[in-house]
C-alpha atoms as a PDB file:
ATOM      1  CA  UNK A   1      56.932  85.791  70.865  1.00  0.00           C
ATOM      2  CA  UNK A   2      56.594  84.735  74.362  1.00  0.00           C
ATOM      3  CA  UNK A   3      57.170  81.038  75.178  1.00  0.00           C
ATOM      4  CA  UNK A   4      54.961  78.645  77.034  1.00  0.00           C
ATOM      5  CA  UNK A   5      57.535  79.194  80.407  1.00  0.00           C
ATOM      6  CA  UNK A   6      56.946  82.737  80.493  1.00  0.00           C
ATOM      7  CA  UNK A   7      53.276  82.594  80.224  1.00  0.00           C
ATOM      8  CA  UNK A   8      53.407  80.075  82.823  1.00  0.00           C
ATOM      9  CA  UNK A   9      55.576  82.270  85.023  1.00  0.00           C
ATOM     10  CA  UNK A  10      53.454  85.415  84.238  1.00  0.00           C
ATOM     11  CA  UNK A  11      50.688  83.236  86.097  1.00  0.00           C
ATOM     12  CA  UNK A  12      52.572  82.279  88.694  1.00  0.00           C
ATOM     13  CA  UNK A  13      53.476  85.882  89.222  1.00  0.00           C
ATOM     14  CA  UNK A  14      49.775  87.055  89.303  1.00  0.00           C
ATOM     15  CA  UNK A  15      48.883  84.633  92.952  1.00  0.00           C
ATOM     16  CA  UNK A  16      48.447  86.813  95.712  1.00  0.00           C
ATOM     17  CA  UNK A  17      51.174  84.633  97.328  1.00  0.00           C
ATOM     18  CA  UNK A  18      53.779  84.861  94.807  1.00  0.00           C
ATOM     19  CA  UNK A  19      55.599  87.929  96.765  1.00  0.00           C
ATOM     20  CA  UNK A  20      55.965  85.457  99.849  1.00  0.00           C
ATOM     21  CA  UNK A  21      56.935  82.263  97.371  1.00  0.00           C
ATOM     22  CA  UNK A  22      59.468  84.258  95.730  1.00  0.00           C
ATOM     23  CA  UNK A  23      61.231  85.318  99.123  1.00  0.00           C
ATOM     24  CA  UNK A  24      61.494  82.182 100.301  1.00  0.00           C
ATOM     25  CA  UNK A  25      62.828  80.230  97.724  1.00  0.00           C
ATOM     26  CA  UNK A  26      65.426  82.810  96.722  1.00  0.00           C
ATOM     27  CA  UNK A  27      66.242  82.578 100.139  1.00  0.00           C
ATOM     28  CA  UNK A  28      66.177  79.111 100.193  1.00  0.00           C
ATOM     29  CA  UNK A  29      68.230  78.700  96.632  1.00  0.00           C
ATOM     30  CA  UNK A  30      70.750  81.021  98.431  1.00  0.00           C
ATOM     31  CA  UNK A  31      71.165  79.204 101.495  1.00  0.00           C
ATOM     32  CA  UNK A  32      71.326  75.812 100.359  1.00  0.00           C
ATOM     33  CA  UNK A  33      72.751  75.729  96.765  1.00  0.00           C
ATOM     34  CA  UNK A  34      76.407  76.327  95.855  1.00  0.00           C
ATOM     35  CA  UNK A  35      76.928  78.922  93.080  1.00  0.00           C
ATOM     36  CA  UNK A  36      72.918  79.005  91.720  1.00  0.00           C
ATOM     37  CA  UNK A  37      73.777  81.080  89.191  1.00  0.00           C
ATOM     38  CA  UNK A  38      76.111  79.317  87.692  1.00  0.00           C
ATOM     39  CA  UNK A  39      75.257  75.887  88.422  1.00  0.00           C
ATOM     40  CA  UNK A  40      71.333  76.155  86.810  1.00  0.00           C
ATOM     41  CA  UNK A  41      69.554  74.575  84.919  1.00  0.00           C
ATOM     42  CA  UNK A  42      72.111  71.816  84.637  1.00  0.00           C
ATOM     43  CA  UNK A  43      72.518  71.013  88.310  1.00  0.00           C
ATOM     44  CA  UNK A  44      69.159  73.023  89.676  1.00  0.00           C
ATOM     45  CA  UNK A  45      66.182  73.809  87.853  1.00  0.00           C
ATOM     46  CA  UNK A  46      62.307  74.849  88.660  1.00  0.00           C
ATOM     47  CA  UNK A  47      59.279  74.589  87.284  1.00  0.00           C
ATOM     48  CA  UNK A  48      56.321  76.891  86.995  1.00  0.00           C
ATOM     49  CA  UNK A  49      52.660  75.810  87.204  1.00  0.00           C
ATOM     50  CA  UNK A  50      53.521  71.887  86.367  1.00  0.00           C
ATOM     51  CA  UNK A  51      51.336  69.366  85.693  1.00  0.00           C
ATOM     52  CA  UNK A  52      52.917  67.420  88.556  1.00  0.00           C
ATOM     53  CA  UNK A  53      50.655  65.297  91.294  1.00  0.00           C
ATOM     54  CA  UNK A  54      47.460  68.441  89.793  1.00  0.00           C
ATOM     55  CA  UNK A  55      43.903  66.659  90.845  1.00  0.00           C
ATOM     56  CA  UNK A  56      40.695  68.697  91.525  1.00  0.00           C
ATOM     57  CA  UNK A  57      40.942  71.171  93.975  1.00  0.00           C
ATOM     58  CA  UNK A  58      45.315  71.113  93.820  1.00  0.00           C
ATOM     59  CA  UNK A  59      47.578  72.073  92.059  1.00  0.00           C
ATOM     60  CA  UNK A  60      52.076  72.679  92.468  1.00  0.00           C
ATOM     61  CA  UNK A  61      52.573  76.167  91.765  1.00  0.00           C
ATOM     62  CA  UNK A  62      56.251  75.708  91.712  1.00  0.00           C
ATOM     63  CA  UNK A  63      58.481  72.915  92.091  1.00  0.00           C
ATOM     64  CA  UNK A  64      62.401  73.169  92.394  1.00  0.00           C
ATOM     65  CA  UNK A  65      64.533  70.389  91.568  1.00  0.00           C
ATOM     66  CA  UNK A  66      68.328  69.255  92.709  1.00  0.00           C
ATOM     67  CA  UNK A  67      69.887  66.096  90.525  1.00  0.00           C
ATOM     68  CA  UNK A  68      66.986  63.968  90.415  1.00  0.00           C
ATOM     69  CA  UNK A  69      65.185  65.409  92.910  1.00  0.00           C
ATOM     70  CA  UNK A  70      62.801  67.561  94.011  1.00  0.00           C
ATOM     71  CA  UNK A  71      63.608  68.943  96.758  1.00  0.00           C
ATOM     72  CA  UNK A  72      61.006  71.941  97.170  1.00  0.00           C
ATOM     73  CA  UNK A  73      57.553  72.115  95.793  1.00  0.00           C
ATOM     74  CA  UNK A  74      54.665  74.420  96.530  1.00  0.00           C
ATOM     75  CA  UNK A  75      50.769  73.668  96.137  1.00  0.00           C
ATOM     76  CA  UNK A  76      48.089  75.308  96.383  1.00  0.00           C
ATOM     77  CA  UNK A  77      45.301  73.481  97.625  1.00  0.00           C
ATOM     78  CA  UNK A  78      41.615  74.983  96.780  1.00  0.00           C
ATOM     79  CA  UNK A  79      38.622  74.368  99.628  1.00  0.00           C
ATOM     80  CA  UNK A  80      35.668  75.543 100.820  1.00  0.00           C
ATOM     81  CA  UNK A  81      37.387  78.169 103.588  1.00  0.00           C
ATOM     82  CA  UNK A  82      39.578  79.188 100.515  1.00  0.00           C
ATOM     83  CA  UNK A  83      42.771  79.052  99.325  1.00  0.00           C
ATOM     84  CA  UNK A  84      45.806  77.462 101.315  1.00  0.00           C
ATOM     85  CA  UNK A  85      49.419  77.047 100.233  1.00  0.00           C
ATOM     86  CA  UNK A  86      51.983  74.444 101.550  1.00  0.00           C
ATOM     87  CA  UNK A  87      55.539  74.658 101.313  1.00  0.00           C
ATOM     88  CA  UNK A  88      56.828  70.868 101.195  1.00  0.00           C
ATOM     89  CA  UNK A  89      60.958  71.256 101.420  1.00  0.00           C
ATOM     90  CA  UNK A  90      62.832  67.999 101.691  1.00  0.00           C
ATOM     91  CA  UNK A  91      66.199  67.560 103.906  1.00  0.00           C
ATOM     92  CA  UNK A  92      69.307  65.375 104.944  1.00  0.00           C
ATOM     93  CA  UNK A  93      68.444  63.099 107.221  1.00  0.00           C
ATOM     94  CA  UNK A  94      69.635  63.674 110.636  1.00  0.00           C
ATOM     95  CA  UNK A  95      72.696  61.268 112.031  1.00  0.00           C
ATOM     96  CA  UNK A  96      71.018  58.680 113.934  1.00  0.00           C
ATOM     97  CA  UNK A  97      67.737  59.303 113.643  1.00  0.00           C
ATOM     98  CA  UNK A  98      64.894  56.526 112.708  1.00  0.00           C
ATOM     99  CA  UNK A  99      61.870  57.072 110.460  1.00  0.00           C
ATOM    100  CA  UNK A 100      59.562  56.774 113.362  1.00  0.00           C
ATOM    101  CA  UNK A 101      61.513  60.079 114.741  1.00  0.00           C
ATOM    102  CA  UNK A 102      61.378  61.937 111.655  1.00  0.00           C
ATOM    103  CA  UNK A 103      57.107  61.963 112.099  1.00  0.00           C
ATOM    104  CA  UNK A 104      56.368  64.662 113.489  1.00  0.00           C
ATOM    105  CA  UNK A 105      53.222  67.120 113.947  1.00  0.00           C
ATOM    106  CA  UNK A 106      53.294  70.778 114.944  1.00  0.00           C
ATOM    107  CA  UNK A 107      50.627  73.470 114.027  1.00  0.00           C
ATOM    108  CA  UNK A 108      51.585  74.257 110.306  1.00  0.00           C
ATOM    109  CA  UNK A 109      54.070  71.725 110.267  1.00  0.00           C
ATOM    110  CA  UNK A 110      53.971  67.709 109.006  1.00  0.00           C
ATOM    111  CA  UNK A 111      57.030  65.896 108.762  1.00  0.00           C
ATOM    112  CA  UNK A 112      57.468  62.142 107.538  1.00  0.00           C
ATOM    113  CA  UNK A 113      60.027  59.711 105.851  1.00  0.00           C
ATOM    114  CA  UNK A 114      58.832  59.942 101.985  1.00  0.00           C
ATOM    115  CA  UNK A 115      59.442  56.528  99.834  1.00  0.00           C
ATOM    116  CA  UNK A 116      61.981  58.294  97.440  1.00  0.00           C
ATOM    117  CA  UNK A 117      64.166  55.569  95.828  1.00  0.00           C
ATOM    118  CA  UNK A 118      66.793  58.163  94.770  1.00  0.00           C
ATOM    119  CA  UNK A 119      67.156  59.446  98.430  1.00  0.00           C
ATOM    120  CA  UNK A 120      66.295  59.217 102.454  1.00  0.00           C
ATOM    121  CA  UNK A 121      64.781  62.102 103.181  1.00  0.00           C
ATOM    122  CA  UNK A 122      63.230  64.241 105.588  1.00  0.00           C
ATOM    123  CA  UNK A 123      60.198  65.834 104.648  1.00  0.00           C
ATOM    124  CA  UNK A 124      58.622  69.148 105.840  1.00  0.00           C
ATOM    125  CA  UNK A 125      54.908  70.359 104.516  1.00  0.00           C
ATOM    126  CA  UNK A 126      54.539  73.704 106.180  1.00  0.00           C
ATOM    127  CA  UNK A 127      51.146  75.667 105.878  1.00  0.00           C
ATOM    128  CA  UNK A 128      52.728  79.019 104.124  1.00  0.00           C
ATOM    129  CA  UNK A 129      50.144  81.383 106.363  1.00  0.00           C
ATOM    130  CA  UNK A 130      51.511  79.462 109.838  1.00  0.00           C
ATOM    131  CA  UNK A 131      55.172  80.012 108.592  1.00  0.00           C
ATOM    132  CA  UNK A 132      54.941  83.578 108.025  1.00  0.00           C
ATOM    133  CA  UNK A 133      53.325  84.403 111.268  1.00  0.00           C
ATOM    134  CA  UNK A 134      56.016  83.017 112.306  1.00  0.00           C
ATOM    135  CA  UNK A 135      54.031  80.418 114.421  1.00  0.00           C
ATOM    136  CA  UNK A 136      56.108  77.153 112.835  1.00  0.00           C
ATOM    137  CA  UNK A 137      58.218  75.908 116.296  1.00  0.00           C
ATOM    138  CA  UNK A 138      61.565  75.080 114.388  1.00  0.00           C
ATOM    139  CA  UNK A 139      63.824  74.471 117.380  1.00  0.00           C
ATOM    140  CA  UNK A 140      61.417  72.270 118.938  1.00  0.00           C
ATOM    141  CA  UNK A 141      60.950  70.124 115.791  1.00  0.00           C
ATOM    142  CA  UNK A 142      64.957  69.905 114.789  1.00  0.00           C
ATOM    143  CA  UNK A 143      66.168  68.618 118.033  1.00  0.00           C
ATOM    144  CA  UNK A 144      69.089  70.833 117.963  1.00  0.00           C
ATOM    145  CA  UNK A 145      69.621  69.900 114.225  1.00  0.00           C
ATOM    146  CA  UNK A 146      69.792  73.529 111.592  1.00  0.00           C
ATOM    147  CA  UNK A 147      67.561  73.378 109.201  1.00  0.00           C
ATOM    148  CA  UNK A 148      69.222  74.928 106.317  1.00  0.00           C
ATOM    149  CA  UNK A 149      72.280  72.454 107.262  1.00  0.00           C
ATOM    150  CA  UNK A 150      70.029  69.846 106.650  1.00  0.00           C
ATOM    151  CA  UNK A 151      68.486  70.927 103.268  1.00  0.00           C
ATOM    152  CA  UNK A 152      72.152  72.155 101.795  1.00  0.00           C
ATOM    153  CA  UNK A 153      73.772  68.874 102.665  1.00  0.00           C
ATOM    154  CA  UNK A 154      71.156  66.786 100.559  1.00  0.00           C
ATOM    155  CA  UNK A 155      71.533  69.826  97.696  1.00  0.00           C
ATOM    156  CA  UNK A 156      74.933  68.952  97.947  1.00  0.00           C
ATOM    157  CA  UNK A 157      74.928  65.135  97.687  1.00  0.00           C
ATOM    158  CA  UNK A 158      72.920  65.260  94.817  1.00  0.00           C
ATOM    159  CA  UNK A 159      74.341  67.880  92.764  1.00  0.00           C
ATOM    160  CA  UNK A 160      77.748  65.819  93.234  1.00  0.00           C
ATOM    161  CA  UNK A 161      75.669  62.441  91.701  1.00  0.00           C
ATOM    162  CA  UNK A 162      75.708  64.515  88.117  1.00  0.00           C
ATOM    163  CA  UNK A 163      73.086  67.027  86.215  1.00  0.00           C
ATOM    164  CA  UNK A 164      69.569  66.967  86.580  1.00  0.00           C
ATOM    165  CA  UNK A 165      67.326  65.384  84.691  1.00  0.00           C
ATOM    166  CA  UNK A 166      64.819  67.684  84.678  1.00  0.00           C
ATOM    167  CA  UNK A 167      66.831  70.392  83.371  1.00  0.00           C
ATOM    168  CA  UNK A 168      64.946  70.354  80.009  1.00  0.00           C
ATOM    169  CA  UNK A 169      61.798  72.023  81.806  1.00  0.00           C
ATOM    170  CA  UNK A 170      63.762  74.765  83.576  1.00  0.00           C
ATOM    171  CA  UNK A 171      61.525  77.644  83.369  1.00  0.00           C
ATOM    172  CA  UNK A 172      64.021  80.547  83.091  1.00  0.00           C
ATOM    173  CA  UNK A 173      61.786  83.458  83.363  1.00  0.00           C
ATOM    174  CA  UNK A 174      60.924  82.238  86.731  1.00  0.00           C
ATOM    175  CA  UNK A 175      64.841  81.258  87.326  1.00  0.00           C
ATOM    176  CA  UNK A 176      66.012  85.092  86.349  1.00  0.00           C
ATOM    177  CA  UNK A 177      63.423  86.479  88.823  1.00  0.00           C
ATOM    178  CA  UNK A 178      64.346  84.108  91.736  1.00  0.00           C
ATOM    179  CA  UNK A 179      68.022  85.242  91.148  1.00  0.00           C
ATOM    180  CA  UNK A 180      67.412  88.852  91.157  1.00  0.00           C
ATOM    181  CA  UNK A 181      65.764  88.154  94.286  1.00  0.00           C
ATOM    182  CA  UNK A 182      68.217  86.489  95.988  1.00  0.00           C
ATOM    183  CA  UNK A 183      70.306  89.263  94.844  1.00  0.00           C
ATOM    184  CA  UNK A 184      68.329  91.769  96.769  1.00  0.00           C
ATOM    185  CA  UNK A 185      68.388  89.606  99.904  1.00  0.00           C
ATOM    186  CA  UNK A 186      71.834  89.665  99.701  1.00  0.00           C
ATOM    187  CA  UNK A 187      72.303  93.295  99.364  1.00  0.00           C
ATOM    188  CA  UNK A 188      69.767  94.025 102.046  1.00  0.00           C
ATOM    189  CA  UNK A 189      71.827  91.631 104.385  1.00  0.00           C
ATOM    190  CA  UNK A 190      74.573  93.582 103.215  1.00  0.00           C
ATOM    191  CA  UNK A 191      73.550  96.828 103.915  1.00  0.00           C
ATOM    192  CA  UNK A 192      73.573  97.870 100.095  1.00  0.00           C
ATOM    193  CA  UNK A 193      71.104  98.291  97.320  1.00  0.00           C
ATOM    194  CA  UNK A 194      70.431  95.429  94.712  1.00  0.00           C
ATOM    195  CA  UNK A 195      71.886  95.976  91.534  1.00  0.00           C
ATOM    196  CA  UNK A 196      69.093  97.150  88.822  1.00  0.00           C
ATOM    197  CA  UNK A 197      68.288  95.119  86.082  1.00  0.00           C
ATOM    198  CA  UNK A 198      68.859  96.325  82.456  1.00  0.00           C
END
């Protein structure tokens, strides 16, 4: 019997972007999450297809969450030129800085200083097409600052607050797929081949 998390994740698996979603968030889980395997759903978890912040012509395709926040969601946003799809990834704040500093506008690229009450952040909404063209100017926009620094040092202070939680809508189809993922990242890095699933 399949549940309603796999059906949602076989959706999610049928967007033409899903390929390029699925890269980067393994490779984001990987680079900014200790032990993801081991520490999910109680610590990390993600959604598929939520109802969250949906309104006509938008909708999250995926939303990942750290302790009690999320910390990387991605719409899809429906107009009249087509379909676009924005990768919103929130960060550490860097040392020093001032909210007016962390608004910033490149092409592809919005940052700004969301009103979380759990967190100060520093959020990033990247257009998904300008960010695989590689056309997003990172070491412009970071001052010097590392981006996944940034983004595993607020993982990291919340996963040491306690679990998530939002662990209870962990979607674990879309979890185990993620994983495997990362896996293969991590033997291509490697030089290797990624173990096969059973």
């Amino acid at each position: 019997m399949t549940t309603r998390e796999e059906q949602r994740f076989a959706e999610l698996e049928q967007h033409d972007a899903y390929p390029a979603i699925r890269s980067l968030v393994a490779a984001y889980i990987g680079d900014t999450i200790v032990n993801p395997a081991t520490t999910q759903p109680e610590f990390w978890n993600v959604t598929a297809l939520p109802a969250t912040a949906r309104a006509q012509g938008r909708r999250r395709l995926l939303t990942l969450n750290v302790g009690g926040l999320e910390t990387l969601y991605v719409t899809e946003f429906r107009e009249a030129a087509g379909i676009a799809v924005e990768l919103t990834v929130n960060l550490d704040v860097p040392a020093g800085w001032t909210d007016e500093q962390l608004n910033l506008e490149s092409e592809g690229v919005q940052t700004s200083r969301p009103d979380y009450r759990s967190a100060r952040v520093w959020c990033w909404r990247i257009d998904l097409a300008t960010l695989l063209d590689d056309d997003v100017d990172f070491q412009t926009l970071l001052a010097g600052n590392d981006f996944e620094d940034l983004a595993a040092s607020l993982n990291a202070g919340l996963m040491s607050r306690g679990q998530s939680p939002y662990a209870r809508n962990n979607n674990p189809a879309l979890v185990r797929d993620l994983l495997a993922e990362l896996d293969a990242i991590r033997a291509a890095e490697a030089g290797g081949h990624a173990p096969q699933n059973p």
